[in-house]
C-alpha atoms as a PDB file:
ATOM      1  CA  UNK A   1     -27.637 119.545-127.480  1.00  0.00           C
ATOM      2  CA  UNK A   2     -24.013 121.317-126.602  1.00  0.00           C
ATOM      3  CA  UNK A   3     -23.209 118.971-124.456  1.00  0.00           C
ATOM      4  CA  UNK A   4     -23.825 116.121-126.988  1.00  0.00           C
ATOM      5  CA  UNK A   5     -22.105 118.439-129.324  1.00  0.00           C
ATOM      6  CA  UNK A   6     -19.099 119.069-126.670  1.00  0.00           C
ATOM      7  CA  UNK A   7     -18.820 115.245-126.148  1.00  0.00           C
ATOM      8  CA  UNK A   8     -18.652 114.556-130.112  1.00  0.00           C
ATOM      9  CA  UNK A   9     -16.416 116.860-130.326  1.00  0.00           C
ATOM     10  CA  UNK A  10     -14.196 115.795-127.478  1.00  0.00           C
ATOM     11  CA  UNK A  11     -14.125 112.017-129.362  1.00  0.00           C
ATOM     12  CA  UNK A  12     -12.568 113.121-132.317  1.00  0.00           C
ATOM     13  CA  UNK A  13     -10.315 114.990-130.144  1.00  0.00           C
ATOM     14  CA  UNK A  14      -9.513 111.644-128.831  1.00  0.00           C
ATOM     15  CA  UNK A  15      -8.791 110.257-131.758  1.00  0.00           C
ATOM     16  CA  UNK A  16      -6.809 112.538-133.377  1.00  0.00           C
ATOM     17  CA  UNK A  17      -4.880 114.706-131.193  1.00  0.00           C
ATOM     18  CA  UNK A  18      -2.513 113.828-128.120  1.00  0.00           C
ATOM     19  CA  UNK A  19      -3.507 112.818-124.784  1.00  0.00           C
ATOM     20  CA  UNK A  20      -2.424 115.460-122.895  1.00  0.00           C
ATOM     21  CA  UNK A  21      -4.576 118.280-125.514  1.00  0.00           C
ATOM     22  CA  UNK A  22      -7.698 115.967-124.915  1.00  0.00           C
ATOM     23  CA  UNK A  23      -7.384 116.029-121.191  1.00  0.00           C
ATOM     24  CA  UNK A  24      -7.097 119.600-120.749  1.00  0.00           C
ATOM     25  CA  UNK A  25      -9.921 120.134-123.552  1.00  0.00           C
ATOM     26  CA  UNK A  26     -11.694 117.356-121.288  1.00  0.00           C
ATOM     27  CA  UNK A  27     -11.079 119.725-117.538  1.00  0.00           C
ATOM     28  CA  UNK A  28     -12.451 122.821-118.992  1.00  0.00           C
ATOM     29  CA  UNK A  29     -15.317 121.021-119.843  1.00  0.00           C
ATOM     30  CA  UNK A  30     -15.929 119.948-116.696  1.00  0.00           C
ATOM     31  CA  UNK A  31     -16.002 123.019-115.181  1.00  0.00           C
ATOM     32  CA  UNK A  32     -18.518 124.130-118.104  1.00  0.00           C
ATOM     33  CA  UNK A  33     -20.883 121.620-117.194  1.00  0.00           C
ATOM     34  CA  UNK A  34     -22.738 120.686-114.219  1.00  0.00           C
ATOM     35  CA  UNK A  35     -21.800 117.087-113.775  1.00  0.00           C
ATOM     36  CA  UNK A  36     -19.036 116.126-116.882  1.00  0.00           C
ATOM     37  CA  UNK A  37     -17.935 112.362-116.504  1.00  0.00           C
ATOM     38  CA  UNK A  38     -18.227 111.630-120.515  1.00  0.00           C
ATOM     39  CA  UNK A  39     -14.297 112.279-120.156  1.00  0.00           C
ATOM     40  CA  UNK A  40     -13.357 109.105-117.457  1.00  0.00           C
ATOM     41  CA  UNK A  41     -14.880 107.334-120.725  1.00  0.00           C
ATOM     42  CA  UNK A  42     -13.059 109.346-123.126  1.00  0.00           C
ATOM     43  CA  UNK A  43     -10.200 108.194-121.244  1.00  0.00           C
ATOM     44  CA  UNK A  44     -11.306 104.912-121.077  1.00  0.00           C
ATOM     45  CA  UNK A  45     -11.943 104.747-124.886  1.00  0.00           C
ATOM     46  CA  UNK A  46      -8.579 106.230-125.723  1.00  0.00           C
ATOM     47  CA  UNK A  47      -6.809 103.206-123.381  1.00  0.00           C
ATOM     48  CA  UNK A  48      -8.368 101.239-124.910  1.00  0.00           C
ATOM     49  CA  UNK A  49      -7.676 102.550-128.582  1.00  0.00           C
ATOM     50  CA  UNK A  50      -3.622 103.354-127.890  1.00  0.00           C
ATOM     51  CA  UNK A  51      -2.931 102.417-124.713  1.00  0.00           C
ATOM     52  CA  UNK A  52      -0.002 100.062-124.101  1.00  0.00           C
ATOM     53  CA  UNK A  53       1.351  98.296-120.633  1.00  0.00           C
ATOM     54  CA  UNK A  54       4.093 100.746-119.451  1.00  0.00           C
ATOM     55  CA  UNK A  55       6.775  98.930-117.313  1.00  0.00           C
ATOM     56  CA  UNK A  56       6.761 101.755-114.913  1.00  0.00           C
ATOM     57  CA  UNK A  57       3.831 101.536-113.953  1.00  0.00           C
ATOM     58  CA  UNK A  58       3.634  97.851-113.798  1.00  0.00           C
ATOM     59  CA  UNK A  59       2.415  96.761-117.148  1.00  0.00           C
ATOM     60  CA  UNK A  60      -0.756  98.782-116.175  1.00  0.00           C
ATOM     61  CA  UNK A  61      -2.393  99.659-119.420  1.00  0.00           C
ATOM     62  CA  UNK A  62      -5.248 102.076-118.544  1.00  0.00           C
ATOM     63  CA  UNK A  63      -3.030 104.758-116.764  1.00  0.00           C
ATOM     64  CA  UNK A  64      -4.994 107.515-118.841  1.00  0.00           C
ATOM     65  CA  UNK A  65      -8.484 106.115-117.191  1.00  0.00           C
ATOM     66  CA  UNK A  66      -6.987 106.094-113.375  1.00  0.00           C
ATOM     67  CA  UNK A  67      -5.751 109.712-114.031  1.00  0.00           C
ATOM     68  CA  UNK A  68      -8.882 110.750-115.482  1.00  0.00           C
ATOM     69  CA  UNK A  69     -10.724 109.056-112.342  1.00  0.00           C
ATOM     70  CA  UNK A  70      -8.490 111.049-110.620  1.00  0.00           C
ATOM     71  CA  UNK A  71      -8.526 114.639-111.803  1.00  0.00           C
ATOM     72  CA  UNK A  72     -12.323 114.086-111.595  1.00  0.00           C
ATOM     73  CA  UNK A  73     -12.328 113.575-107.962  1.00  0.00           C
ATOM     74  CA  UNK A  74      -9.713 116.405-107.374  1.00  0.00           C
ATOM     75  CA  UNK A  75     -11.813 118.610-110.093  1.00  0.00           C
ATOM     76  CA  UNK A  76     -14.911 117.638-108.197  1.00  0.00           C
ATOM     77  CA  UNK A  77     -13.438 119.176-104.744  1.00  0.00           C
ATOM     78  CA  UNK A  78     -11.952 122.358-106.305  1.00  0.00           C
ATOM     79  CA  UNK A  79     -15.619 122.942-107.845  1.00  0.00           C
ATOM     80  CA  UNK A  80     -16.911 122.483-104.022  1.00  0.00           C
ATOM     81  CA  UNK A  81     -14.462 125.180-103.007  1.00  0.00           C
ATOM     82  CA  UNK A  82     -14.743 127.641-105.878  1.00  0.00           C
ATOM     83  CA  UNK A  83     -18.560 127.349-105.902  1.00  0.00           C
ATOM     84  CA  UNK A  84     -19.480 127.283-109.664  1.00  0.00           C
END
């Protein structure tokens, strides 16, 4: 039930606040919960809602998502390490 709470929460926050607020919301929540990857959808959502092609990154228009995939993977192996 928090965790649906956490990830209802976390979609508003998507919708209403800036990226950057959302994704560090999104990595404490990871590290609250056991296995979090609601947020690479989050991500995904909030490409998908604002997300434009960037020329610097090669018109790619889901740079949010491929960070996201990202920090989980690094976020995964700190978790390893720290043993929480």
């Amino acid at each position: 039930m928090i965790r649906l709470l956490a990830d209802l929460l976390l979609i508003g926050m998507a919708a209403l606040l800036p990226w950057w607020l959302v994704l560090l919301s999104a990595a404490v929540l990871f590290f609250v919960f056991e296995k979090y990857v609601e947020f690479m959808l989050i991500a995904l959502f909030s490409d998908l809602l604002y997300g434009a092609p960037l020329p610097r990154f090669f018109d790619f228009q889901f740079v949010l998502s491929l960070g996201a995939v990202f920090l989980s993977v690094l976020f995964t192996f700190v978790k390893k390490r720290m043993r929480v």
